[in-house]
N, C-alpha and C. Protein backbone atom coordinates (compact mmCIF):
# COMPACT_ATOMS: atom_id res chain seq x y z
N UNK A 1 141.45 78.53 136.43
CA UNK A 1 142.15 79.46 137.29
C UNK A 1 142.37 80.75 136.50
N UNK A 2 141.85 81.89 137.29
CA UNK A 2 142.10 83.54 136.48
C UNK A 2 143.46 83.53 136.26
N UNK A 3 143.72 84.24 135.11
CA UNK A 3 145.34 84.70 134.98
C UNK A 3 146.11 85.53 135.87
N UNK A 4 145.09 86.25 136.62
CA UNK A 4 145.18 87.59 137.69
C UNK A 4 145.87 86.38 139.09
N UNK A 5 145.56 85.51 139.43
CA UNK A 5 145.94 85.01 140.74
C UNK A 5 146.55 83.27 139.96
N UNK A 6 146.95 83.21 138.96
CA UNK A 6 147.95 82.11 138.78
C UNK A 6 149.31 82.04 139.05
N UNK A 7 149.97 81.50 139.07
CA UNK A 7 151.52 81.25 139.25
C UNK A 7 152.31 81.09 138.20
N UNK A 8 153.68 81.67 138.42
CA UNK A 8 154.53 80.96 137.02
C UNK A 8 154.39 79.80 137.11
N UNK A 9 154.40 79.17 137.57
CA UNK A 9 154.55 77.17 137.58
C UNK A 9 153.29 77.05 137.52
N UNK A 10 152.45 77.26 137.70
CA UNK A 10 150.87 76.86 137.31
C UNK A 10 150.72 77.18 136.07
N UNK A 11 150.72 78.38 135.53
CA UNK A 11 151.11 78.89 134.25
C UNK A 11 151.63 77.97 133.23
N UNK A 12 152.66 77.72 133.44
CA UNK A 12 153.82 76.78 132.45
C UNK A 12 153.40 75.23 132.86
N UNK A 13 152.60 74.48 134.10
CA UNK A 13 152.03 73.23 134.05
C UNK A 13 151.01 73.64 132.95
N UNK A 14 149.93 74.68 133.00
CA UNK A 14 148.98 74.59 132.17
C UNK A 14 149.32 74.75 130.54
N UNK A 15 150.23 75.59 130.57
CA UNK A 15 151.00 75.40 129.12
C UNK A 15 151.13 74.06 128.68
N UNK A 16 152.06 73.19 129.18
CA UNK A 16 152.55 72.03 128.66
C UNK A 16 151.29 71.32 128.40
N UNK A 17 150.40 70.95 129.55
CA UNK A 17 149.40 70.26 129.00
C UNK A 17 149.05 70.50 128.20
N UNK A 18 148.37 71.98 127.78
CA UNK A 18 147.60 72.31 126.01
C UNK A 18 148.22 72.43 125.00
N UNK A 19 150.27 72.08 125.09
CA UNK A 19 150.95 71.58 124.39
C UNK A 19 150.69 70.25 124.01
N UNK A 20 150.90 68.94 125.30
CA UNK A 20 150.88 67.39 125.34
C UNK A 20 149.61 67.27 124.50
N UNK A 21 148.91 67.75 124.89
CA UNK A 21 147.38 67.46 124.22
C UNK A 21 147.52 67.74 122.65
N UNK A 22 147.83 68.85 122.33
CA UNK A 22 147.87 69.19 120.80
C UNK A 22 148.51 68.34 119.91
N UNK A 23 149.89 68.33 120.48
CA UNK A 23 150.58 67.07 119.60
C UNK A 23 150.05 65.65 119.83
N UNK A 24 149.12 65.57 120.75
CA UNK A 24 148.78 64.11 120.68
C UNK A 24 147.35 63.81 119.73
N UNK A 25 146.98 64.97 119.51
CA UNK A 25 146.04 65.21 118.32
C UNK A 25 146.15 64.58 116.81
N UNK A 26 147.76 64.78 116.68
CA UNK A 26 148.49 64.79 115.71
C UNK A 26 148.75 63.48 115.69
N UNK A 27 149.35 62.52 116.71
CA UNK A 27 149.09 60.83 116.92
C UNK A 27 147.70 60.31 116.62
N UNK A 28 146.71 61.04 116.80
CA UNK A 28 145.93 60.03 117.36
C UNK A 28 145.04 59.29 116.24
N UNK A 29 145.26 58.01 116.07
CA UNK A 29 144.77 57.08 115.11
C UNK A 29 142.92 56.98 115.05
N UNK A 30 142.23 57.07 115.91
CA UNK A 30 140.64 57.36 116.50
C UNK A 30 139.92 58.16 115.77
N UNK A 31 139.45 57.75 114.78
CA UNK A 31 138.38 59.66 114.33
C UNK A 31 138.15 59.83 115.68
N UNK A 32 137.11 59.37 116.21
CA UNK A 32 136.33 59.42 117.12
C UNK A 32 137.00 60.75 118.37
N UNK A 33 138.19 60.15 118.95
CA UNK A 33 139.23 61.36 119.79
C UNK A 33 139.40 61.94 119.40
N UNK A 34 139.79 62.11 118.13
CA UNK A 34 140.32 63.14 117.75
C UNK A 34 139.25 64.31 117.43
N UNK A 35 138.38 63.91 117.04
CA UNK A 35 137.04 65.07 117.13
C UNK A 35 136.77 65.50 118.26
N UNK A 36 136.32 65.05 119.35
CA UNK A 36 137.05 64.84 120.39
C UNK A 36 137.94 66.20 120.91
N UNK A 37 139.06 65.97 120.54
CA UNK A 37 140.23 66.61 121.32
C UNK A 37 140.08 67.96 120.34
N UNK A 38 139.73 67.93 119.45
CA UNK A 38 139.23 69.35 118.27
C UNK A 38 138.54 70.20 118.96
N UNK A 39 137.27 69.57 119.00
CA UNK A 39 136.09 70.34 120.08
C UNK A 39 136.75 70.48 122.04
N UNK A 40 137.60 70.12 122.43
CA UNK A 40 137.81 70.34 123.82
C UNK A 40 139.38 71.79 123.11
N UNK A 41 140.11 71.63 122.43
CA UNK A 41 141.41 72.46 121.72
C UNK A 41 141.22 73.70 121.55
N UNK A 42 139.80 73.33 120.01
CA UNK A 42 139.57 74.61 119.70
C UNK A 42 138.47 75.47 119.54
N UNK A 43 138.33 76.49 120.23
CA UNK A 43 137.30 77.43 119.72
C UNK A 43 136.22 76.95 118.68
N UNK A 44 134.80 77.05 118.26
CA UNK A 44 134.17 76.50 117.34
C UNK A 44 134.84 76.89 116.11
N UNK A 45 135.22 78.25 116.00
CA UNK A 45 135.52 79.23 114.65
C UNK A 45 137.61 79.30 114.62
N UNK A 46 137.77 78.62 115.76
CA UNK A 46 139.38 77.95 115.72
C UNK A 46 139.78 77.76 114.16
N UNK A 47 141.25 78.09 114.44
CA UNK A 47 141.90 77.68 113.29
C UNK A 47 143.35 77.63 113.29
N UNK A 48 144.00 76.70 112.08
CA UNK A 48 145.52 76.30 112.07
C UNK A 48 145.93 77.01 110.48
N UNK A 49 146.69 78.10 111.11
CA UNK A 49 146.92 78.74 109.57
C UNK A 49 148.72 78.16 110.01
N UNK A 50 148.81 77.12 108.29
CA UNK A 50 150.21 76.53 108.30
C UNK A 50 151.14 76.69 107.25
N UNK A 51 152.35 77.73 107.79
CA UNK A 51 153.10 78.21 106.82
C UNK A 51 153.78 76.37 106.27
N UNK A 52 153.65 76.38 104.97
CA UNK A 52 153.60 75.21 103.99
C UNK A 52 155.55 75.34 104.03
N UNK A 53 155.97 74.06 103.82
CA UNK A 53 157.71 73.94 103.82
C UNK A 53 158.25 75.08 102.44
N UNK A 54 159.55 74.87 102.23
CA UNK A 54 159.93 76.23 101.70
C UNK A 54 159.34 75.94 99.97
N UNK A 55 159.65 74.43 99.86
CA UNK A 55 159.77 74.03 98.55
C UNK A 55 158.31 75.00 97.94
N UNK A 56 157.25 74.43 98.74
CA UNK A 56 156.15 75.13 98.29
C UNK A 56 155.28 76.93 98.34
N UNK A 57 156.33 77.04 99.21
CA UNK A 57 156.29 78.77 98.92
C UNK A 57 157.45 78.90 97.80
N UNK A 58 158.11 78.48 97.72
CA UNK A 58 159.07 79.41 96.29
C UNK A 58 158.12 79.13 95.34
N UNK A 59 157.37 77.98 94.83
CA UNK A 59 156.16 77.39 94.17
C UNK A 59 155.51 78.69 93.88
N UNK A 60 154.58 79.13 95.03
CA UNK A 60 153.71 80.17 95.07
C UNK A 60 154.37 80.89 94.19
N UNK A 61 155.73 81.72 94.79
CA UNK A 61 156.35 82.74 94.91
C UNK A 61 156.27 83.12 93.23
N UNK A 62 156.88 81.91 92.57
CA UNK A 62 157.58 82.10 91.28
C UNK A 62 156.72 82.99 90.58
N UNK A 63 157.66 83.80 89.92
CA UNK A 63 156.97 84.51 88.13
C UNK A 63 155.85 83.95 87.85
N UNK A 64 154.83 84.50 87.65
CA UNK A 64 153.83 84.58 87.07
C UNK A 64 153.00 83.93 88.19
N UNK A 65 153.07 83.75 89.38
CA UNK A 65 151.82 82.79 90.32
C UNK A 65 151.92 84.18 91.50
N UNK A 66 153.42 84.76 91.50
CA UNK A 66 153.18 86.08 92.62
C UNK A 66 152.55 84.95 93.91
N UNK A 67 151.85 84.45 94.59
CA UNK A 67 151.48 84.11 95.49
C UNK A 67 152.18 83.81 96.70
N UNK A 68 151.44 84.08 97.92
CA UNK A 68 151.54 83.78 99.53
C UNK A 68 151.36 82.56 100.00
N UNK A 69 152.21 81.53 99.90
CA UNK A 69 151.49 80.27 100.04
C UNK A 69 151.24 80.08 102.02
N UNK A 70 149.94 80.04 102.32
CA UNK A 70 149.54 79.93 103.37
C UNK A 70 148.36 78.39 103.68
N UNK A 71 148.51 77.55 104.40
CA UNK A 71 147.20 76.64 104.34
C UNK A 71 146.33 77.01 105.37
N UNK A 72 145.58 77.33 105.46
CA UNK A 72 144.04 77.54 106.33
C UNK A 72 143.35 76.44 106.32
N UNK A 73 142.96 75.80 107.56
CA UNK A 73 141.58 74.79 108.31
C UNK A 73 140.73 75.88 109.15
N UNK A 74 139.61 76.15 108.70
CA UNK A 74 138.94 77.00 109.97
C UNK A 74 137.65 76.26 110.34
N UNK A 75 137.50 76.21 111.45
CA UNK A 75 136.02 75.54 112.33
C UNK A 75 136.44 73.78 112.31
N UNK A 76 135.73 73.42 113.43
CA UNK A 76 136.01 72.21 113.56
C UNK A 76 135.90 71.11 112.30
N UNK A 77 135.03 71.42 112.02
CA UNK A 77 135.02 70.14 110.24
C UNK A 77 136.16 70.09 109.27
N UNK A 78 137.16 71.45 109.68
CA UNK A 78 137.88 71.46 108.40
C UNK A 78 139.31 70.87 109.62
N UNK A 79 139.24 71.40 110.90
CA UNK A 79 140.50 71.12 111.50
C UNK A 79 140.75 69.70 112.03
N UNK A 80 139.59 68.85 111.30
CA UNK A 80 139.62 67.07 111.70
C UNK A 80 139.83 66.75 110.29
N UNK A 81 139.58 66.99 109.43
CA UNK A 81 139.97 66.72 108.00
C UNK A 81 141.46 67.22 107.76
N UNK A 82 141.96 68.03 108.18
CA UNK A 82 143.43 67.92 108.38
C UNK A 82 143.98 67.37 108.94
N UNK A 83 143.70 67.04 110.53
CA UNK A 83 144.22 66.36 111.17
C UNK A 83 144.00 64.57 110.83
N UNK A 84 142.74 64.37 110.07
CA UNK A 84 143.01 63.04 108.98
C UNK A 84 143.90 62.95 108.62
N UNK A 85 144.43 64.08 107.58
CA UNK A 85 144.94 63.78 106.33
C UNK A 85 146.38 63.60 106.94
N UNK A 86 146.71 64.62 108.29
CA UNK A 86 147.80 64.35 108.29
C UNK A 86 148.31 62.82 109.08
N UNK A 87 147.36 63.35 109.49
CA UNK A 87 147.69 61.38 110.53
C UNK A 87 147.84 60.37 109.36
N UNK A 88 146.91 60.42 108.25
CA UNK A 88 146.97 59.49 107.61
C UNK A 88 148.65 59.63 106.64
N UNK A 89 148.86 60.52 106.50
CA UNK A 89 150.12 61.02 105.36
C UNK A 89 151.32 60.28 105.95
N UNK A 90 151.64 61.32 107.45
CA UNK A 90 152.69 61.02 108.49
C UNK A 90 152.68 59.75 109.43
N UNK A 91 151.84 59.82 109.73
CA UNK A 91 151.86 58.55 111.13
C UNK A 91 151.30 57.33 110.64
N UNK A 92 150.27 57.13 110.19
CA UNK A 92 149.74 56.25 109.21
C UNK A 92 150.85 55.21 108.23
N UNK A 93 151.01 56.30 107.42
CA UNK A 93 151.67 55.94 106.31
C UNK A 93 153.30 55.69 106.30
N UNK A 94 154.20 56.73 106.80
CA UNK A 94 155.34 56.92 107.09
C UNK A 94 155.85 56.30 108.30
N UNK A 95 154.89 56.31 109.53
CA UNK A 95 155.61 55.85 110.63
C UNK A 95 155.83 56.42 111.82
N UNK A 96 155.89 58.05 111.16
CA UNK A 96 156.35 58.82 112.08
C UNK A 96 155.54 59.16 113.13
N UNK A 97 155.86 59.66 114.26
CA UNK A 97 155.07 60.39 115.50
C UNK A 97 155.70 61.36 115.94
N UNK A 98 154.60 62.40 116.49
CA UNK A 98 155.08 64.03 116.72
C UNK A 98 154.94 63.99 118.23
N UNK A 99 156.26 64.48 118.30
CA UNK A 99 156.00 65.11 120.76
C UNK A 99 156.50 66.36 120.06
N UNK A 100 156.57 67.22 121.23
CA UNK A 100 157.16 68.53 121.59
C UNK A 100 158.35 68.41 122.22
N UNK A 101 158.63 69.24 122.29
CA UNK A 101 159.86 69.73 122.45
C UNK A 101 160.17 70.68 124.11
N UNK A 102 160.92 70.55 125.07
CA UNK A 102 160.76 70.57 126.66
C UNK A 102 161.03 72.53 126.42
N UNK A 103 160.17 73.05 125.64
CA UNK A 103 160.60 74.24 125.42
C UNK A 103 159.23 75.58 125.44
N UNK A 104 157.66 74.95 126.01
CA UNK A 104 157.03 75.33 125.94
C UNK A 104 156.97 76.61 126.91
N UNK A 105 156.53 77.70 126.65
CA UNK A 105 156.31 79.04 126.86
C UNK A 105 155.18 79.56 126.69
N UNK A 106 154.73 80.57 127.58
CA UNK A 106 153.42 81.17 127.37
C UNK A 106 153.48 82.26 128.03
N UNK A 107 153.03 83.76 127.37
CA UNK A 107 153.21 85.21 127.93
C UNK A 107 151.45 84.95 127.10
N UNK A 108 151.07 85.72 128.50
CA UNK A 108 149.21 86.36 128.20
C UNK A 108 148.77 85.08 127.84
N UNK A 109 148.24 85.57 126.29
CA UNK A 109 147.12 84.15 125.81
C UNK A 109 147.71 83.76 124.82
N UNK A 110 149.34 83.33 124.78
CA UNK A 110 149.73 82.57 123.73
C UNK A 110 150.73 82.06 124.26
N UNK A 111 150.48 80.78 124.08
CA UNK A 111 151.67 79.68 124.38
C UNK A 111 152.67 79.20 122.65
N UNK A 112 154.02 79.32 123.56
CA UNK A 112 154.50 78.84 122.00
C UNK A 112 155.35 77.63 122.43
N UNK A 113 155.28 76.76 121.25
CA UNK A 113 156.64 75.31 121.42
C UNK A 113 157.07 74.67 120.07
N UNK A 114 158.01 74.40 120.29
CA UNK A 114 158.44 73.28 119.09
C UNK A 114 157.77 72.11 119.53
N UNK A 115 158.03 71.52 117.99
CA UNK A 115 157.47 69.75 117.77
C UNK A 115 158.55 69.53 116.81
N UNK A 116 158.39 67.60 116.98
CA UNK A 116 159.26 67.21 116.24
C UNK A 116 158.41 65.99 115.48
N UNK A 117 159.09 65.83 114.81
CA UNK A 117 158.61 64.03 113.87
C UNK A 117 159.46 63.61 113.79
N UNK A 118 159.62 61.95 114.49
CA UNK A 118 160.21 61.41 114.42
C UNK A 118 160.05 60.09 113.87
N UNK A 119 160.98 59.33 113.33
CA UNK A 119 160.84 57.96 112.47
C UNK A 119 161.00 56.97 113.11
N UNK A 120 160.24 55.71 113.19
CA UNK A 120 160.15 54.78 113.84
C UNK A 120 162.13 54.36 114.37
N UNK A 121 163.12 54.97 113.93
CA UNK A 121 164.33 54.71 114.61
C UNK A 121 164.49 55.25 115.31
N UNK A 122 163.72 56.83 115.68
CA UNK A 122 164.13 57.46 116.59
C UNK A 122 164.83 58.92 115.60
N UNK A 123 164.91 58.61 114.65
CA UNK A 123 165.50 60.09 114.00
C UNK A 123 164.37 61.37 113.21
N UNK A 124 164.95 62.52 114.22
CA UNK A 124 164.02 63.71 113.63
C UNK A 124 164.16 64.15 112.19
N UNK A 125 163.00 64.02 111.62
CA UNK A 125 162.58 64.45 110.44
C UNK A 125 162.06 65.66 109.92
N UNK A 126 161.57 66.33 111.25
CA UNK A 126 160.95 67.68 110.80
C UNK A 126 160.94 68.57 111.97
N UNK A 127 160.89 69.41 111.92
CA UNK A 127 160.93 70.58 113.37
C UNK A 127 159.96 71.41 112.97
N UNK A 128 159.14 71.90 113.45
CA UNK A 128 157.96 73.19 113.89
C UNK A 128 157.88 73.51 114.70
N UNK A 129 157.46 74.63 114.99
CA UNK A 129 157.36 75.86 116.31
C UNK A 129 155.55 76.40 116.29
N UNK A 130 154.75 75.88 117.00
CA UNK A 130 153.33 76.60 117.45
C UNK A 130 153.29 77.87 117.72
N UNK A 131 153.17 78.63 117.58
CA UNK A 131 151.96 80.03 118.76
C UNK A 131 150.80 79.41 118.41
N UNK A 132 150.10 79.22 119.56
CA UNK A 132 148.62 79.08 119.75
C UNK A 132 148.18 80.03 120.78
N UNK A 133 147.17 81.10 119.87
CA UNK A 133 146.80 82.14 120.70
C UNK A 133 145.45 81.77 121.11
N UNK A 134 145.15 82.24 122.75
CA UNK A 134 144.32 81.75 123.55
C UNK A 134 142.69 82.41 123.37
N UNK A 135 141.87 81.91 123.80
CA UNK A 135 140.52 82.49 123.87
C UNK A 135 140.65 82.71 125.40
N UNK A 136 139.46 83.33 126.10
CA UNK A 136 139.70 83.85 126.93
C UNK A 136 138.82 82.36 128.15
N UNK A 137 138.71 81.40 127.31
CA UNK A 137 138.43 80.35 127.74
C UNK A 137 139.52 79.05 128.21
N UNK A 138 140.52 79.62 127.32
CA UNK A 138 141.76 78.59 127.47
C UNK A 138 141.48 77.86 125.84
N UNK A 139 140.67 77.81 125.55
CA UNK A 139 140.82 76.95 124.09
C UNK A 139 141.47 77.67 123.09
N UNK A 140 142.17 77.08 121.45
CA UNK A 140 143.09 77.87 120.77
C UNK A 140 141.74 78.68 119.94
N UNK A 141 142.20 79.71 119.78
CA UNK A 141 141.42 80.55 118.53
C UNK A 141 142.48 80.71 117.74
N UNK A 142 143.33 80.41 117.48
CA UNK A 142 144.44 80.66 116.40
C UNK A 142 145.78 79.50 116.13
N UNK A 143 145.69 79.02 115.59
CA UNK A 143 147.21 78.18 115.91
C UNK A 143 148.34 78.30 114.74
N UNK A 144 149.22 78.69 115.09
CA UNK A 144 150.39 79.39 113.69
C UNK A 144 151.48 78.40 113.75
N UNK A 145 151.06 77.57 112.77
CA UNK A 145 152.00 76.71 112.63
C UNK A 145 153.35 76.48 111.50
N UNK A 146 154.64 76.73 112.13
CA UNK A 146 155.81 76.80 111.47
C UNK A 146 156.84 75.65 110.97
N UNK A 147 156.82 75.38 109.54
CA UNK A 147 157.55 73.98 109.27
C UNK A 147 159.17 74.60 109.09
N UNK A 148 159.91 73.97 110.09
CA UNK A 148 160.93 74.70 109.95
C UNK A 148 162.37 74.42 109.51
N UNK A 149 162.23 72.77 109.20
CA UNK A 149 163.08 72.54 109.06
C UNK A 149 162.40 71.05 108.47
């Protein structure tokens, strides 16, 4: 559907879905889907640039390293090898599983939302906030991911 003759509520249904979908990226135990849901997500030349938690930017930051600590995945081979590593780190290993948050938004070609991780009791462990800016296809060409807590 053109952006020119959509609806707010069509709009914000189509948001949430390419929200539901993303974080379920982040669940999903399958190489197989999850390559999968990479190639249907993102752009071929897509990417997840992820501001790293604080501990590891003061890291960068310190005397003598001066550095920007930023993580970059670009093109599909590198954004399933993250999404390995993290499945394997977080969900895998820890327990945890990521939803969103009933807060998704989208002006033009960028939808933004929180996510959470939560621990097999039910208690949140981590909070992040997306912008995923759009191609003119609907798939992400950009995804800015914020660890925020």
């Amino acid at each position: 559907m053109s952006e020119a003759i959509a609806t707010p509520e069509t709009r914000t249904r189509e948001a949430e879905h390419l929200a539901d979908r993303h974080v379920a990226l982040w669940n999903e135990a399958d190489p197989e889907r999850r390559r999968r849901l990479i190639a249907e997500l993102w752009t071929e030349d897509g990417s997840q640039i992820l501001q790293p938690p604080q501990e590891m930017r003061e890291i960068a930051a310190s005397p003598g390293l001066g550095l920007a600590a930023t993580l970059e995945a670009r093109g599909h081979a590198e954004l399933e090898a993250r999404a390995a590593t993290s499945y394997e780190r977080w969900v895998g290993s820890d327990g945890l599983s990521f939803r969103r948050r009933d807060d998704v938004d989208r002006l033009h070609d960028v939808v933004k939302f929180h996510w959470e991780a939560v621990s097999p009791d039910g208690e949140v462990t981590a909070v992040g906030l997306d912008f995923l800016i759009l191609a003119s296809d609907g798939r992400i060409r950009r995804d800015y991911t914020f660890i925020e807590s």
